[in-house]
Protein backbone atom coordinates (compact mmCIF):
# COMPACT_ATOMS: atom_id res chain seq x y z
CA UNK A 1 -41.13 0.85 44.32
CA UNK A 2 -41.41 1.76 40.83
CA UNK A 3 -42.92 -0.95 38.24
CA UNK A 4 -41.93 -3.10 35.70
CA UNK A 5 -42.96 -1.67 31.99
CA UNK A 6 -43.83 -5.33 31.71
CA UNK A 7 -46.22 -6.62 34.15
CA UNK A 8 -45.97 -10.12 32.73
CA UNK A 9 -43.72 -12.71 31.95
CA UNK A 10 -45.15 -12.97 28.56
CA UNK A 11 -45.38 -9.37 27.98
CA UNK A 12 -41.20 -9.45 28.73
CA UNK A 13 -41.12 -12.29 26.43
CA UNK A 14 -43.27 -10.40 23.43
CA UNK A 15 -41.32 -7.41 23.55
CA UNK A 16 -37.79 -9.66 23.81
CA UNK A 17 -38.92 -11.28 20.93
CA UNK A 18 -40.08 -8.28 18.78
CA UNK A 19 -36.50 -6.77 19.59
CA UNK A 20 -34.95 -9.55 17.78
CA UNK A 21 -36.73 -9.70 14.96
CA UNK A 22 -36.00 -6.05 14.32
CA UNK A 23 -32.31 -6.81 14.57
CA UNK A 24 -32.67 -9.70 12.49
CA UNK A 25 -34.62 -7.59 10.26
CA UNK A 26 -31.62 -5.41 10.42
CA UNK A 27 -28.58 -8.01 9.81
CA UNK A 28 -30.12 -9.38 6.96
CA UNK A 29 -30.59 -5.78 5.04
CA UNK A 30 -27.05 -5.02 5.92
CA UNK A 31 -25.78 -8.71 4.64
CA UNK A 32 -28.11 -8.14 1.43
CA UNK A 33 -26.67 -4.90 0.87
CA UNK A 34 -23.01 -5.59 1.52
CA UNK A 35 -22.77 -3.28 4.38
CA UNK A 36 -20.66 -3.62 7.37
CA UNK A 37 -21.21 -0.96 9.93
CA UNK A 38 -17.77 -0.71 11.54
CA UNK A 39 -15.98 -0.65 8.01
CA UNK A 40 -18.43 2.09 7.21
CA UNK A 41 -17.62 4.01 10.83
CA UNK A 42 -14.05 3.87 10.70
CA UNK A 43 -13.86 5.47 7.30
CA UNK A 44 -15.07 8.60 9.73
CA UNK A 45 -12.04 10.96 10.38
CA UNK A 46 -11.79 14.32 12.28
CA UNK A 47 -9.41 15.63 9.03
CA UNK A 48 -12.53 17.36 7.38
CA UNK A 49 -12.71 19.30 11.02
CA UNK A 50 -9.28 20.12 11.77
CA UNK A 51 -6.93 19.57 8.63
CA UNK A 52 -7.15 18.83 5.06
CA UNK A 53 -5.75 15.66 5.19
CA UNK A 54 -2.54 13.97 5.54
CA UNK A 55 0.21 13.58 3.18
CA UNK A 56 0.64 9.94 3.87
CA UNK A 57 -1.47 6.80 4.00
CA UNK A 58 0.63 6.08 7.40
CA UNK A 59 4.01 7.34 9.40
CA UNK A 60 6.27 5.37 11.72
CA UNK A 61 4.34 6.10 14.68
CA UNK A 62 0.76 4.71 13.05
CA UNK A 63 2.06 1.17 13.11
CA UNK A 64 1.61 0.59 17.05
CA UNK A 65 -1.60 1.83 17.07
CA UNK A 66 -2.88 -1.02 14.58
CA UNK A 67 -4.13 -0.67 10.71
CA UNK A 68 -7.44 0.29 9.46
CA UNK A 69 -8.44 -0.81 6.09
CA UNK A 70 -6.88 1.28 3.30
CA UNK A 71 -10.39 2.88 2.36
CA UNK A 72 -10.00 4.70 5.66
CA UNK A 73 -6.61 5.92 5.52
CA UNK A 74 -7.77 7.15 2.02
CA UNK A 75 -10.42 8.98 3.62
CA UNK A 76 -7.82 10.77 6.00
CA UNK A 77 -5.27 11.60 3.03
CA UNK A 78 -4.96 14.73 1.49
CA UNK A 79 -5.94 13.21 -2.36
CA UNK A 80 -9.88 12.80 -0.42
CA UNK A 81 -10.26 16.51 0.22
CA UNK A 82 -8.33 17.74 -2.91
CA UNK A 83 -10.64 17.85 -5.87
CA UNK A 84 -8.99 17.35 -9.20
CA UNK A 85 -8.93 20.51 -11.53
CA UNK A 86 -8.73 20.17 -15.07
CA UNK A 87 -5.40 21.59 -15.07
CA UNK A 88 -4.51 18.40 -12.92
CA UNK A 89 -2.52 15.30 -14.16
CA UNK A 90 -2.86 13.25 -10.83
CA UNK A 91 -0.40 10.82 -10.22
CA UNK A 92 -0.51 8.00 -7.27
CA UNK A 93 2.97 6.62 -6.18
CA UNK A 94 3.16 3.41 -4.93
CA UNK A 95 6.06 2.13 -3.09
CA UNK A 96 7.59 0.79 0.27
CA UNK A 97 8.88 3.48 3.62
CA UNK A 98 11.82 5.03 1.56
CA UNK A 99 9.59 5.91 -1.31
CA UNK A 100 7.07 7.16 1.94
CA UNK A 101 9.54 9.27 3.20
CA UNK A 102 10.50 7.34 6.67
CA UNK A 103 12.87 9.50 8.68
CA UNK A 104 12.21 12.85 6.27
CA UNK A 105 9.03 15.69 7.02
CA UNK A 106 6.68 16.11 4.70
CA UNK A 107 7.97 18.94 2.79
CA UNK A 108 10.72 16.82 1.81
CA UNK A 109 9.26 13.23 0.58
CA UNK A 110 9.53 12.11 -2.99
CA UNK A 111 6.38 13.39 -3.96
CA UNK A 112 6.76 16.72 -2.60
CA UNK A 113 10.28 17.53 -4.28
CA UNK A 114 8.34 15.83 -7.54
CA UNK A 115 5.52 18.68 -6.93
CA UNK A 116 7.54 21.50 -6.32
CA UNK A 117 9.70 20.71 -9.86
CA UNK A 118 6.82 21.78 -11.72
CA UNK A 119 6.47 18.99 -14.40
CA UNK A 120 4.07 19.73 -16.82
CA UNK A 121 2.56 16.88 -18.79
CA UNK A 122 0.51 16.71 -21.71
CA UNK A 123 -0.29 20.51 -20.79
CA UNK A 124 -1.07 19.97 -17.17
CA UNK A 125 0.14 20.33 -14.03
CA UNK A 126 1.96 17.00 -12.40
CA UNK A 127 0.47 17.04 -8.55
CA UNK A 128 1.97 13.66 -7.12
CA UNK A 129 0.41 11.77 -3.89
CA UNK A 130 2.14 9.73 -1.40
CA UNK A 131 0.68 6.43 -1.55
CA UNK A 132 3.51 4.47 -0.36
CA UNK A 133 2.91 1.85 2.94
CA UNK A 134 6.02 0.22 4.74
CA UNK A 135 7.59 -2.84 3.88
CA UNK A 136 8.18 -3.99 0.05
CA UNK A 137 4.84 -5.66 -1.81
CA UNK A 138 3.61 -5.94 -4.94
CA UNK A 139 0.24 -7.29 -3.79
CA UNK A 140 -0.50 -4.76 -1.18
CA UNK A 141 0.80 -1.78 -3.25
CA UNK A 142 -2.25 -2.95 -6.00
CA UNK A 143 -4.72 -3.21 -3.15
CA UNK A 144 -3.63 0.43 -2.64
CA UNK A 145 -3.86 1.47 -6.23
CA UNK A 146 -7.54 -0.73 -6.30
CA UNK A 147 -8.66 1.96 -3.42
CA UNK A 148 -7.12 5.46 -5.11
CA UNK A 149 -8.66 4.32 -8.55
CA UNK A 150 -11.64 6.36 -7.20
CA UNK A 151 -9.65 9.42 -7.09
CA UNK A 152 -9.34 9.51 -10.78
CA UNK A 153 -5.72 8.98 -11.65
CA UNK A 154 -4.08 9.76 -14.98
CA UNK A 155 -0.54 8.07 -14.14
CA UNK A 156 0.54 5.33 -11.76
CA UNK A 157 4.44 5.63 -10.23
CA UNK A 158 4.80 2.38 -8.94
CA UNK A 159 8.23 1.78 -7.33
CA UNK A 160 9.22 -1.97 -6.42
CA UNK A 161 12.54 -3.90 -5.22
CA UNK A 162 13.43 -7.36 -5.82
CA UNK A 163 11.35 -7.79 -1.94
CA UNK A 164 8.45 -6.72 -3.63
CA UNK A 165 8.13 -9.86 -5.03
CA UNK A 166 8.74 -12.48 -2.72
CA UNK A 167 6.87 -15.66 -3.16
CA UNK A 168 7.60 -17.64 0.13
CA UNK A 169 4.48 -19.01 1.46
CA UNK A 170 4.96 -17.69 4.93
CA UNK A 171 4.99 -13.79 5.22
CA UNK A 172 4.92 -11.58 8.41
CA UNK A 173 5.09 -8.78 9.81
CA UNK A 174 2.82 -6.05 8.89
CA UNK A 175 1.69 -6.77 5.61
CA UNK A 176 -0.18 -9.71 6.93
CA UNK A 177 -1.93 -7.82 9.00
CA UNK A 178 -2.73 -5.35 6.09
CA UNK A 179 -4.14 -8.18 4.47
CA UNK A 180 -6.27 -9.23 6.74
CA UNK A 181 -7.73 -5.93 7.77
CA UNK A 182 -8.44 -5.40 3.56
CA UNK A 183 -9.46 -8.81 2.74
CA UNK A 184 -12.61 -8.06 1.00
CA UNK A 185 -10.53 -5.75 -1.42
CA UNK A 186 -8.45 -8.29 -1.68
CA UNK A 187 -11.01 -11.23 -2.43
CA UNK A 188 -12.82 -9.26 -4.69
CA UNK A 189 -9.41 -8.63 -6.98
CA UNK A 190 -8.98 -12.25 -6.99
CA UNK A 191 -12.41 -12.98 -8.32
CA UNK A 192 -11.56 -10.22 -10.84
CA UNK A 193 -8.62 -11.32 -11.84
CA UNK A 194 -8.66 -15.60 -11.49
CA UNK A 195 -6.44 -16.15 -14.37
CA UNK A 196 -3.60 -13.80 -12.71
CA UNK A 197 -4.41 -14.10 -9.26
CA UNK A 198 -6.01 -17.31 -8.67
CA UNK A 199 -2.83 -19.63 -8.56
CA UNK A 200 -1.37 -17.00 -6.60
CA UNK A 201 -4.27 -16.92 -3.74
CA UNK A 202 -3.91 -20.72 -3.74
CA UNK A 203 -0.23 -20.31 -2.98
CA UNK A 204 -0.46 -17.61 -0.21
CA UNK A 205 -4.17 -17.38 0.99
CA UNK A 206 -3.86 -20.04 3.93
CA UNK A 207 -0.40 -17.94 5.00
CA UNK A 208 -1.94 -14.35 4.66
CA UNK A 209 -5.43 -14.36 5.99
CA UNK A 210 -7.20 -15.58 9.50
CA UNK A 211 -9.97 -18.24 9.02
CA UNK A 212 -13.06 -16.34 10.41
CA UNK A 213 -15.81 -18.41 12.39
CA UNK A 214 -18.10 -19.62 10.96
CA UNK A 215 -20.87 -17.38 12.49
CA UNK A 216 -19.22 -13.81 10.24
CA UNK A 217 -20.90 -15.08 7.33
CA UNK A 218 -24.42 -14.32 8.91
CA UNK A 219 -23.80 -11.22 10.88
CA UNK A 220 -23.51 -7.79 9.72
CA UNK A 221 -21.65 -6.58 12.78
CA UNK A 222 -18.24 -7.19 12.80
CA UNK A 223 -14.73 -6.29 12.63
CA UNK A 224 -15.10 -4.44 16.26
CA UNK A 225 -11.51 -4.62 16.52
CA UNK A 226 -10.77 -2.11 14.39
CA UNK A 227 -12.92 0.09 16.89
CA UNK A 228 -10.12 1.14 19.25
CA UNK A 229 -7.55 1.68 16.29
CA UNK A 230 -9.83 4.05 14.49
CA UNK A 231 -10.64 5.98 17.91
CA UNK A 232 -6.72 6.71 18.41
CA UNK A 233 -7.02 8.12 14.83
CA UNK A 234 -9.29 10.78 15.49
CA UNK A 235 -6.79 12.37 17.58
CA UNK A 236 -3.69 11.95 14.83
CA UNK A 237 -4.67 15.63 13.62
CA UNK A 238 -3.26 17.27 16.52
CA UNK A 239 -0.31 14.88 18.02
CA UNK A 240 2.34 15.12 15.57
CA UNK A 241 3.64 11.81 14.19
CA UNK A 242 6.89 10.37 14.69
CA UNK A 243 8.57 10.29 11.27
CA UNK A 244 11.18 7.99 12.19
CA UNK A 245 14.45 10.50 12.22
CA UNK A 246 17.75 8.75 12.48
CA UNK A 247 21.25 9.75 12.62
CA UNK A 248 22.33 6.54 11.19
CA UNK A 249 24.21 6.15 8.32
CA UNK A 250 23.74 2.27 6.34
CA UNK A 251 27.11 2.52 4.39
CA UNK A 252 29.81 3.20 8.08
CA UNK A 253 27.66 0.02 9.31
CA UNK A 254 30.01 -3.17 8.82
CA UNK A 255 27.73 -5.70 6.28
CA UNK A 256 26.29 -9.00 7.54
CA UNK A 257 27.90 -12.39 6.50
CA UNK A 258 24.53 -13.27 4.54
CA UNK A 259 22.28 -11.08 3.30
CA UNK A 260 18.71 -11.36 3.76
CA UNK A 261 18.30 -12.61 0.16
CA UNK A 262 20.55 -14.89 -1.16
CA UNK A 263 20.14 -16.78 -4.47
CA UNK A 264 18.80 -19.65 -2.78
CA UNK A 265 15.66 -17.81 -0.91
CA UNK A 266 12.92 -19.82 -1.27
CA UNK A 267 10.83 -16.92 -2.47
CA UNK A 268 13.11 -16.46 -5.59
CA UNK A 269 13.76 -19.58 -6.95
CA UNK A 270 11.52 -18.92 -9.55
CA UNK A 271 11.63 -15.21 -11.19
CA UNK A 272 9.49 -14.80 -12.35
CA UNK A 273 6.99 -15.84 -10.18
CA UNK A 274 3.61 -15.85 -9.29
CA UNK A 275 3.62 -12.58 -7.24
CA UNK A 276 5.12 -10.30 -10.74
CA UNK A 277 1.23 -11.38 -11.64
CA UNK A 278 0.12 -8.38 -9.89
CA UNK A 279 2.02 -5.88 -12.32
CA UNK A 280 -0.07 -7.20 -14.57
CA UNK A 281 -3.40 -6.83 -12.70
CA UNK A 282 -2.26 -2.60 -12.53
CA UNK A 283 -1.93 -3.18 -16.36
CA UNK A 284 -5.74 -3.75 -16.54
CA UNK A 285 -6.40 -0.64 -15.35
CA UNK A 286 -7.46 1.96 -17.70
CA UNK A 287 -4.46 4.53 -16.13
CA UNK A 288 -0.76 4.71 -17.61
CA UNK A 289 1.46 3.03 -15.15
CA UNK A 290 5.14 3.44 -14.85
CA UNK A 291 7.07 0.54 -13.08
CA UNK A 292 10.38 1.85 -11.58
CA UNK A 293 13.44 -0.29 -9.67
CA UNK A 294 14.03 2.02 -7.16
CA UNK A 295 17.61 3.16 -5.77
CA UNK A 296 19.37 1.35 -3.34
CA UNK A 297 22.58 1.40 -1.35
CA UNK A 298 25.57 -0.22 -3.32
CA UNK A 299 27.94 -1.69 -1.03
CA UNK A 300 31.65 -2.31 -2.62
CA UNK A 301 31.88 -6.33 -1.70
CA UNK A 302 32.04 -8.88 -4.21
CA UNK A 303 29.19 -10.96 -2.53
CA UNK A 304 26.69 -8.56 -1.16
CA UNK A 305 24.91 -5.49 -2.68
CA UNK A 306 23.66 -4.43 0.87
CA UNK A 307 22.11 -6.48 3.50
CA UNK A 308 18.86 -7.00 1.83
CA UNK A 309 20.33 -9.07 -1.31
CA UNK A 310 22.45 -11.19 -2.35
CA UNK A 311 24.57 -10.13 -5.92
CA UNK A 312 23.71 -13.44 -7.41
CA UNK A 313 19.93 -12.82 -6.24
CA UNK A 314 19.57 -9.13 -7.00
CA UNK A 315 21.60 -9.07 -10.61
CA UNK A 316 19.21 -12.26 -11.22
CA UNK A 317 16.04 -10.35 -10.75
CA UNK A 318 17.16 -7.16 -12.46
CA UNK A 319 17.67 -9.14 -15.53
CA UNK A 320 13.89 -10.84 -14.89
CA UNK A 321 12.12 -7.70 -14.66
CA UNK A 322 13.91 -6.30 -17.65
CA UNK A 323 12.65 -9.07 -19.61
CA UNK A 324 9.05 -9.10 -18.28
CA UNK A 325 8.27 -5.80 -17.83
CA UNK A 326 9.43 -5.59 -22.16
CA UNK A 327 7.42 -8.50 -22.80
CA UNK A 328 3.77 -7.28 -21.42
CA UNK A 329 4.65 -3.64 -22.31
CA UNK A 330 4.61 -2.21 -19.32
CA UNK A 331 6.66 1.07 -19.44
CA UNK A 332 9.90 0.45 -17.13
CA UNK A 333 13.25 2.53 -15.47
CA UNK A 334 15.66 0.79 -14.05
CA UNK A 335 17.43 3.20 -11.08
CA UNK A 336 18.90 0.91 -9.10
CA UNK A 337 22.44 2.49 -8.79
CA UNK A 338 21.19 6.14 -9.45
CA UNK A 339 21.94 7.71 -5.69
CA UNK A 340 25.63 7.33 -4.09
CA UNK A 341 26.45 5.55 -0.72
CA UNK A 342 25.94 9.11 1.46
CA UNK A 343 22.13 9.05 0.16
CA UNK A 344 21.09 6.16 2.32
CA UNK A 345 20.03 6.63 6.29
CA UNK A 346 19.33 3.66 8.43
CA UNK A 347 18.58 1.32 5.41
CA UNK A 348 19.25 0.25 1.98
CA UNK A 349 16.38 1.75 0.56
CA UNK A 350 15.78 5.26 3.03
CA UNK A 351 17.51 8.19 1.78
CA UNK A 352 18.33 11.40 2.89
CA UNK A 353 16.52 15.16 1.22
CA UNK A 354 19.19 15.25 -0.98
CA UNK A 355 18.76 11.87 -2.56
CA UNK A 356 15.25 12.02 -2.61
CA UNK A 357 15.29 14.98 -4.96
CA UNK A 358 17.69 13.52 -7.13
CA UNK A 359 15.66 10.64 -7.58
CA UNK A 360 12.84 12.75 -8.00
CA UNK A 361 14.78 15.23 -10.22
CA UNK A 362 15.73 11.88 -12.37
CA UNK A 363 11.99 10.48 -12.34
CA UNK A 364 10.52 13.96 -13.72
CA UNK A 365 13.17 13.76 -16.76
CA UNK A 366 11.74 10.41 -17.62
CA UNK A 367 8.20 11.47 -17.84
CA UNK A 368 9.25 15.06 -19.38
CA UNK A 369 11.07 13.20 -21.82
CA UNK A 370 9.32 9.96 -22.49
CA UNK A 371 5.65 10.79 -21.67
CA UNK A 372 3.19 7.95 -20.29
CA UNK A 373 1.79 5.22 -21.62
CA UNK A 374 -0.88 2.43 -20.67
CA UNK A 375 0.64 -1.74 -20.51
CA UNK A 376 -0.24 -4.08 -23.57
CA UNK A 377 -1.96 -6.14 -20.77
CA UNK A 378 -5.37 -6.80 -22.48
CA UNK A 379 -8.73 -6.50 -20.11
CA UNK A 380 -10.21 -10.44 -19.18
């Protein structure tokens, strides 16, 4: 019978105890340090191996996998394995799944027909990259831009909606779970930023993000569900993603009797409000930023612009982003009506090839013909 390596209880008991003082040893230089080993894994992606990176942060079929934090996507994008010439003016576009390209390939995104126009700027080369993430937010599109500020930008395309900036106290769906999975990003903007963001974080905080137990604050080792989610992702280099194709068509659908936001949403009753803060937190970064209303569909009815908004709601918070985006100097386009009904697919704000390069074809006159510019927004 073969032997114990410890002949003793007490030698057991030594050896069990030296074990976990070297792990304690351990947790507390990761703790000191700020490290957390499964945020650091799961930035790993097979990309580097088998690709160059993707052209998106995510695609319709990434959602039922789960979310990694948006360091990691970066990681997997194309803008991490590009490096940035000095004929390069790099430009990040923010936005919601229309401005992603839901339902279109890759080739035929915004920020591919905006690449293939050949905009020169200031002497350089426009190369746009597809930072856009699914459902409208202000707050989540600026933890994006927080992340890509590594990547050395020279011009932020940041495209919002009136649902970018809804202030209800109760949001779902998957941008709560992006918060949660990017909450030190987001914490750390807030204690940036607690003259912009502060009220806000009060207001939406408890709503947004999970309490952790009490027991995270002392170990090192955590976030192990994002384990399984990041394993999928090493294989998302050779299955190719769904991109969400429809046949639908938004303007043959009959409209709804309400539309999802009516003048008397709770998260508009105030415009505007403490999520239009965040505009201002891009404005502190030293990058030009460009704030554009994007398209939508334009439904002929004298109550409804679509089933998203309201016409009371929607002609309310066109007039309120006029006004503030003027008043901090934040250079602003207003293309709400550019695209006609036969742009739009499945939704109000998805559009076909065709009406992607027009609003692409319409967004590289601006810059051709205005330039860029950085906010008024003074640093704290």
């Amino acid at each position: 019978m073969k032997e114990s390596p410890f002949p003793t209880w007490g030698e057991f008991a030594g050896a069990l105890a030296k074990a976990l003082i070297l792990v304690a040893a351990l947790n507390t230089m990761l703790l000191l340090a700020g490290i957390n080993p499964v945020r650091e894994l799961v930035r790993l992606n097979t990309y580097g191996i088998l690709d160059d990176g993707r052209d998106r942060l995510t695609y319709p079929s990434d959602l039922p996998n789960g979310q990694l934090p948006v360091d990691a996507q970066l990681f997997a994008h194309t803008i991490h394995y590009t490096d940035k010439g000095p004929d390069e003016f790099r430009v990040l576009v923010l936005g919601e799944s229309g401005i992603a390209g839901w339902g279109l390939p890759d080739e035929h995104t915004f920020t591919a027909q905006l690449n293939d126009l050949d905009v020169q700027i200031e002497g350089r080369q426009l190369v746009a990259y597809n930072l856009a993430y699914p459902q409208p937010s202000a707050p989540r599109d600026a933890i994006v831009l927080d992340a890509a500020l590594r990547y050395d930008p020279d011009l932020v395309v940041w495209f919002v909606t009136a649902a970018s900036f809804n202030n209800e106290p109760a949001p779902v769906g998957a941008n709560r779970v992006f918060f949660n999975v990017n909450r030190p990003r987001l914490e750390a903007l807030a204690a940036q930023h607690p003259d912009l963001l502060g009220p806000w974080m009060a207001r939406q905080g408890a709503n947004l993000l999970d309490d952790p137990p009490a027991w995270q604050q002392i170990v090192a080792l955590t976030d192990q569900d994002l384990l399984p989610i990041w394993f999928n992702t090493l294989f998302y280099p050779i299955l190719p993603p769904d991109l969400g194709v429809t046949d639908v068509m938004i303007a043959e659908e009959p409209l709804p009797e309400r539309a999802r936001y009516m003048a008397d949403h709770p998260g508009y009753q105030q415009m505007p409000n403490l999520t239009w803060d965040w505009l201002r937190v891009a404005c502190r970064v030293d990058v030009d930023l460009l704030v554009i209303n994007r398209p939508m569909w334009v439904a002929d009815d004298e109550a409804l612009y679509n089933p998203l908004y309201g016409r009371d709601l929607y002609d309310a918070y066109r007039a309120a982003m006029q006004a503030y985006t003027a008043e901090w100097g934040i250079a602003y386009a207003d293309l709400w009506d550019l695209l006609p009904a036969q742009a739009y697919t499945d939704t109000a704000l998805h559009t076909d090839r065709q009406g992607t390069l027009r609003l692409a074809e319409e967004v590289a006159a601006i810059l051709e013909t205005q330039g860029t510019q950085p906010c008024m927004e003074p640093s704290p």
